[in-house]
Protein backbone atom coordinates (compact mmCIF):
# COMPACT_ATOMS: atom_id res chain seq x y z
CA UNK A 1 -1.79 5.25 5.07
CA UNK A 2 0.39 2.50 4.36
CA UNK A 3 -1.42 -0.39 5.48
CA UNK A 4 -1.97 -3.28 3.19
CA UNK A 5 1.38 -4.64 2.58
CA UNK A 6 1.12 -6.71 -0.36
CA UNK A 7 -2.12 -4.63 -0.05
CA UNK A 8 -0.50 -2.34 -1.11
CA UNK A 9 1.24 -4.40 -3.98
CA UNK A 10 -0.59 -5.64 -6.78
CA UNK A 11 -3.03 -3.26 -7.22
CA UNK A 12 -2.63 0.20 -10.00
CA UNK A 13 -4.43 1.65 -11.99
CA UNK A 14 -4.00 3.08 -15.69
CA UNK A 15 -1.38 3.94 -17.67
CA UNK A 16 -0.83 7.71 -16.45
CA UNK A 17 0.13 9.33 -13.63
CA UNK A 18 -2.67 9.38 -10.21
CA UNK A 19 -3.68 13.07 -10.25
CA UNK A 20 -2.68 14.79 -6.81
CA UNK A 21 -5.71 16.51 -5.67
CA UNK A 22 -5.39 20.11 -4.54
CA UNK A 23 -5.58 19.81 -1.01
CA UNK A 24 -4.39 17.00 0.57
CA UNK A 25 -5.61 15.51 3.86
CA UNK A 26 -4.17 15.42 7.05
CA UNK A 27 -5.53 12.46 8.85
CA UNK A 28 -4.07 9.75 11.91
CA UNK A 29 -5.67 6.18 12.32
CA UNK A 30 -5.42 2.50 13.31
CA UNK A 31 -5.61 -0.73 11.71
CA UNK A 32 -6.43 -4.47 12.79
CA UNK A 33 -5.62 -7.62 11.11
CA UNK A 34 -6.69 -11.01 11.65
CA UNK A 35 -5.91 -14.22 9.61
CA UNK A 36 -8.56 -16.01 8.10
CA UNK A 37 -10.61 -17.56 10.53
CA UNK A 38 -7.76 -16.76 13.15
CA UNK A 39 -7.59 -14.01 15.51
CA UNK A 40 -5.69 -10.62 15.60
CA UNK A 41 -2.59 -11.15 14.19
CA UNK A 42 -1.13 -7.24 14.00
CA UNK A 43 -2.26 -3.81 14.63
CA UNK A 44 -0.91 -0.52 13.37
CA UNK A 45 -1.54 3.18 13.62
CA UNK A 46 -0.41 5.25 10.80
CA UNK A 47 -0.71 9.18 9.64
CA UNK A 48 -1.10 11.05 6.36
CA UNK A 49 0.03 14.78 6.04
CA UNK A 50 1.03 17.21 3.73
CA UNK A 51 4.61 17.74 2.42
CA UNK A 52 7.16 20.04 1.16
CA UNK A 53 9.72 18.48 -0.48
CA UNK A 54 12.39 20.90 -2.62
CA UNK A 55 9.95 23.65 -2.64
CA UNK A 56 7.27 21.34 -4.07
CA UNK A 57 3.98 19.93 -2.53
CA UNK A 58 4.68 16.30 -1.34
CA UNK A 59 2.37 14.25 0.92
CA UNK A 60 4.09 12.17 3.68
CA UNK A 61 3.18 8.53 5.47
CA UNK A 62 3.79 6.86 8.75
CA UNK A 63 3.22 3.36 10.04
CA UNK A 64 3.88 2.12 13.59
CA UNK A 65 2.97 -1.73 13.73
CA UNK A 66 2.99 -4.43 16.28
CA UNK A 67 2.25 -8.52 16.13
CA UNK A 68 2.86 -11.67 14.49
CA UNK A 69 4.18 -11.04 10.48
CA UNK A 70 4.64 -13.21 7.78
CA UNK A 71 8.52 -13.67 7.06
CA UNK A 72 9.50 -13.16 10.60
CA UNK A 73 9.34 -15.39 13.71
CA UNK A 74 7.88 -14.64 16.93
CA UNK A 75 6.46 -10.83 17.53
CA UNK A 76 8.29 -8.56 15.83
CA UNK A 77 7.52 -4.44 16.08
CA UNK A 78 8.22 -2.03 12.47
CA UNK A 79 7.70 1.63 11.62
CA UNK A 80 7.58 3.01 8.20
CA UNK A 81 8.07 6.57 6.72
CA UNK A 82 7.14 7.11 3.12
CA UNK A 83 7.03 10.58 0.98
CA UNK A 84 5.29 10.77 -2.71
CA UNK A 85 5.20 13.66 -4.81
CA UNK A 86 2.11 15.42 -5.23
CA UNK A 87 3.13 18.27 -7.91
CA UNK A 88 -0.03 17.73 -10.42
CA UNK A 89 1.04 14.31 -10.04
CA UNK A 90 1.12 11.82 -7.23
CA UNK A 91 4.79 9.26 -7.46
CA UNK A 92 6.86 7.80 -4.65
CA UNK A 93 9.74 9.66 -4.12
CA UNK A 94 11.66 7.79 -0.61
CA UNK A 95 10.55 5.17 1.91
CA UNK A 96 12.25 3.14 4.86
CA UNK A 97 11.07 0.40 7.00
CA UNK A 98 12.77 -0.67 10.42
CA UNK A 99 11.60 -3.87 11.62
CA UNK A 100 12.66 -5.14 15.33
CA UNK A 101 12.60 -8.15 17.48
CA UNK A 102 10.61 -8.16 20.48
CA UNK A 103 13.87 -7.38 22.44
CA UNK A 104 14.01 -3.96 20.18
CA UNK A 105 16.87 -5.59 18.17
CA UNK A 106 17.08 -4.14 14.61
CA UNK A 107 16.74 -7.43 12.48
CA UNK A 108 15.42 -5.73 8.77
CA UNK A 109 15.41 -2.58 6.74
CA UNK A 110 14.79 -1.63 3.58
CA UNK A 111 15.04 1.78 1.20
CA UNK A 112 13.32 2.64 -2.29
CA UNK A 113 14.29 5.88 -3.65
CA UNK A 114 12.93 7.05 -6.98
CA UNK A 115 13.99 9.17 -9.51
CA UNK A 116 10.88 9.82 -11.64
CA UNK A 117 13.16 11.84 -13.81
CA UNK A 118 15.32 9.10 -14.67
CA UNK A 119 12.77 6.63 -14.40
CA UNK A 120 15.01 4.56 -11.93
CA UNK A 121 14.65 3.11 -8.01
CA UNK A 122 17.12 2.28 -6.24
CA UNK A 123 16.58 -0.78 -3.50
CA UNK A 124 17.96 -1.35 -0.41
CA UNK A 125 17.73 -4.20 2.30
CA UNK A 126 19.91 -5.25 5.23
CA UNK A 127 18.46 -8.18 7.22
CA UNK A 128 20.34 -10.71 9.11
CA UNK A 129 24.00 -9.53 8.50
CA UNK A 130 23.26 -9.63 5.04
CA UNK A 131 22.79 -6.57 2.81
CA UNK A 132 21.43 -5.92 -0.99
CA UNK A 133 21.19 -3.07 -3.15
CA UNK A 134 20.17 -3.28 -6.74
CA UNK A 135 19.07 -0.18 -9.19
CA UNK A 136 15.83 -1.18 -11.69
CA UNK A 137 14.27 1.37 -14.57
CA UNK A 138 10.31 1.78 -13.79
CA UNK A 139 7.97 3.10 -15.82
CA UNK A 140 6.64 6.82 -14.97
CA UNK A 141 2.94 5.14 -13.90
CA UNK A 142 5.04 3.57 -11.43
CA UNK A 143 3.51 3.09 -7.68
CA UNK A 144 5.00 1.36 -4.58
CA UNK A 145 3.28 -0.38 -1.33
CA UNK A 146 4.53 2.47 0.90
CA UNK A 147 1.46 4.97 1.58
CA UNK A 148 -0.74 2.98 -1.38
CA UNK A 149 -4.56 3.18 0.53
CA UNK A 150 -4.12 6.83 0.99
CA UNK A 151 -2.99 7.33 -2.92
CA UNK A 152 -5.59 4.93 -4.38
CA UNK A 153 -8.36 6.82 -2.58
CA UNK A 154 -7.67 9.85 -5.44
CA UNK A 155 -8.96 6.74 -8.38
CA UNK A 156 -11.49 8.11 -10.63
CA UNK A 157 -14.13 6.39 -8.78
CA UNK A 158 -16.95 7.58 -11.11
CA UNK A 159 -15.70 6.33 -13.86
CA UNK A 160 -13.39 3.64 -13.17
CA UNK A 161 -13.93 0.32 -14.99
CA UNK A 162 -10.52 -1.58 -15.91
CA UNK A 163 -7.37 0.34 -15.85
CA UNK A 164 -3.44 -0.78 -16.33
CA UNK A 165 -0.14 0.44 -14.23
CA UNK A 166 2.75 -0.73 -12.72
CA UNK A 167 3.64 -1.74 -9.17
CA UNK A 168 7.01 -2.12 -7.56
CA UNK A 169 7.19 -4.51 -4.32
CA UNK A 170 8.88 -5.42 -1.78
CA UNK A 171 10.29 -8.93 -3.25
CA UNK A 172 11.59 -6.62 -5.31
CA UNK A 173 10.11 -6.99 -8.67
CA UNK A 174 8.07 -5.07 -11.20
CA UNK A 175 4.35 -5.87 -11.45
CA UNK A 176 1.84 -4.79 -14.29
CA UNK A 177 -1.23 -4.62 -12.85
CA UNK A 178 -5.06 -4.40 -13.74
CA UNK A 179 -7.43 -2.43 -11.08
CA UNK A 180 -10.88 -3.37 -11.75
CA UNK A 181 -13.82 -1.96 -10.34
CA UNK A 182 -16.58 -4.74 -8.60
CA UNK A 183 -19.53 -2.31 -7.63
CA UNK A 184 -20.32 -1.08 -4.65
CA UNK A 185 -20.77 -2.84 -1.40
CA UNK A 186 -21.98 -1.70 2.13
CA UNK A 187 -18.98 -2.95 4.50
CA UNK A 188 -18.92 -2.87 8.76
CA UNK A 189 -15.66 -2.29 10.61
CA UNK A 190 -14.32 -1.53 13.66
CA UNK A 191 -14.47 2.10 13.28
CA UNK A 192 -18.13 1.84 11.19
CA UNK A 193 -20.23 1.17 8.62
CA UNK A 194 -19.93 2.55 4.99
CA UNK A 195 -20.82 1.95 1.19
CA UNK A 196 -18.02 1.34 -0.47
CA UNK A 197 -17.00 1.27 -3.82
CA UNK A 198 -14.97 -2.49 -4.40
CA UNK A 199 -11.66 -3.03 -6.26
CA UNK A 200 -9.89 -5.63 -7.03
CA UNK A 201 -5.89 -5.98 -8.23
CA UNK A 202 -5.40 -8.33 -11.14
CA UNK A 203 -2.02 -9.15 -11.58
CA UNK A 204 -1.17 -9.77 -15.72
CA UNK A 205 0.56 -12.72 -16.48
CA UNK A 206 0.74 -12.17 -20.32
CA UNK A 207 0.35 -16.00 -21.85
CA UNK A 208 0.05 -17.26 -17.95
CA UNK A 209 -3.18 -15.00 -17.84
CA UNK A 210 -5.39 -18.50 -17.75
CA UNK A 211 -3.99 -19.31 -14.73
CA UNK A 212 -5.46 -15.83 -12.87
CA UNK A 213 -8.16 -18.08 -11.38
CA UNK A 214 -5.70 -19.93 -9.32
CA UNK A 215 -3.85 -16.79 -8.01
CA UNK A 216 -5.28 -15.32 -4.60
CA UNK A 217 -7.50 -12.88 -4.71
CA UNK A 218 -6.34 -9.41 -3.52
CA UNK A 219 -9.91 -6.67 -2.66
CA UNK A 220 -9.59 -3.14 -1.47
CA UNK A 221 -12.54 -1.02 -0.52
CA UNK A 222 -13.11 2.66 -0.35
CA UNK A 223 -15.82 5.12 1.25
CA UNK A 224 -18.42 6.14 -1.71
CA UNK A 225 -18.46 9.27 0.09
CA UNK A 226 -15.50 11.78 -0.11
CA UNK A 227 -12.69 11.98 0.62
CA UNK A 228 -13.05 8.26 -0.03
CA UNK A 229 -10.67 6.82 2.70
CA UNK A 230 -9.94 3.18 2.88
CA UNK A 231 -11.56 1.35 5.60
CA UNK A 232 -11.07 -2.76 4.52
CA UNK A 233 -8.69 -5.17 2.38
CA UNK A 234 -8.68 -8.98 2.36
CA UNK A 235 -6.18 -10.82 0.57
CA UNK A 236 -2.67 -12.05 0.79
CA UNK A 237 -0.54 -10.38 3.98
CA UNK A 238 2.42 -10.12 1.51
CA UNK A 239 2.46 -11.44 -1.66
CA UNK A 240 1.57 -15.05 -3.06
CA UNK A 241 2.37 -18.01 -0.40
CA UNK A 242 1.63 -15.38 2.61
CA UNK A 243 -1.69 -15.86 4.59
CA UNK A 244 -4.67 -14.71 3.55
CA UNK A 245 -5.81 -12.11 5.67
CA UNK A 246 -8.53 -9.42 6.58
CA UNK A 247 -7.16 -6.04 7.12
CA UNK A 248 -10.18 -3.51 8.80
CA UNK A 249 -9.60 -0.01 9.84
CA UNK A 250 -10.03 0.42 13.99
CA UNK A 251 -9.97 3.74 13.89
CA UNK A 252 -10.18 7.44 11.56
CA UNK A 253 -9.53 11.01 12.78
CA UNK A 254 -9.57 13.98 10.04
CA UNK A 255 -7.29 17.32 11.39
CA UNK A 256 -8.36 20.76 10.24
């Protein structure tokens, strides 16, 4: 699942690689989000599926999402289609997102493609007549917002305490990243109730680390129980300056 946009920024996890597990699920949901204190601002429903991608195992992402979203005005409608690697190893490989006016107009795109064997992305945007491409090295613990709550779900709970990794957004920039793990917690949602193992994403400022307090604070949560979906975030929609928002999950269907 994609879900969390800046959600699914500043998070990672430790200097190596996210081990792909050996099977991976093929599951479909949906997703509310309301603003703090406001009501539903967007709603999504998004799939996660196995992959072949050059005769190796990938796993691949969807989004299809609907409302009110911070950096556009008025309702605006986007789908997003993501593909990681999952050859003993889980790293994005591709994603796109089309974004739309409510009168279907195309009004934003954007493109990563990786090239862990390089250690390079290329980025790609094209929003209001204007277009941008830039190339940036990333380190091999590299992970992107694209698909990020169903790849964080394969964290070594059990023993997870504070781990480092990198995290390319959407701005775009490089991020270096704590995860940290805040206990467990027992958290209700749309589509149920479930202990949960808490994490939080600490971004690392280097010298500007004693101003951390002052950032926003950025929570995901995970099922204790396998396969350890995600089912809640709360933090910024998008990165710093963008509301603050609770993201829930609606909805969860497994596939044999």
């Amino acid at each position: 699942m994609i879900l969390v946009p800046f959600a699914l920024f500043l998070l990672l996890f430790r200097t190596e690689k996210i081990d792909a597990p050996r099977t991976i699920p093929k599951e479909s949901g949906s997703i509310v989000v309301a603003g703090a204190g406001k009501p539903e601002r967007w709603t999504a429903e998004w799939t996660m599926e196995p992959a072949v991608e050059s005769g190796r195992p990938a796993v691949h992402f969807t989004e299809a999402g609907r409302g009110q979203y911070s950096g556009f005005t008025g309702q605006v409608s986007w789908k997003v289609d993501s593909l990681w690697a999952a050859d003993g190893a889980l790293q994005p490989l591709r994603s796109e997102k089309t974004v739309r006016d409510a009168n279907g107009r195309i009004i934003d795109t954007e493109r990563k493609t990786f090239n862990p064997a390089k250690g390079s992305v290329r980025f790609e945007r094209q929003r209001e007549g204007q277009s941008e491409s830039k190339q940036f090295s990333v380190p091999a613990d590299t992970l992107a917002p694209e698909g990020i709550a169903g790849i964080l779900r394969f964290l070594p709970f059990d023993h997870l305490h504070s781990e480092s990794v990198h995290f390319f957004t959407n701005e775009p920039h490089l991020y270096e990243m704590k995860v940290e793990l805040r206990g467990r917690e027992r958290v209700k949602t749309p589509s149920g109730e479930y202990e949960c193992y808490k994490i939080e994403l600490v971004p690392q400022l280097g010298a500007l680390n004693v101003f951390h307090a002052l950032l926003p604070k950025a929570y995901f949560w995970f099922t204790v129980a396998p396969p350890h979906f995600w089912v809640r975030y709360e933090g910024p929609e998008n990165g710093p300056g963008t509301p603050h928002i609770d993201m829930e999950l609606k909805t969860y269907q497994p596939k044999q």
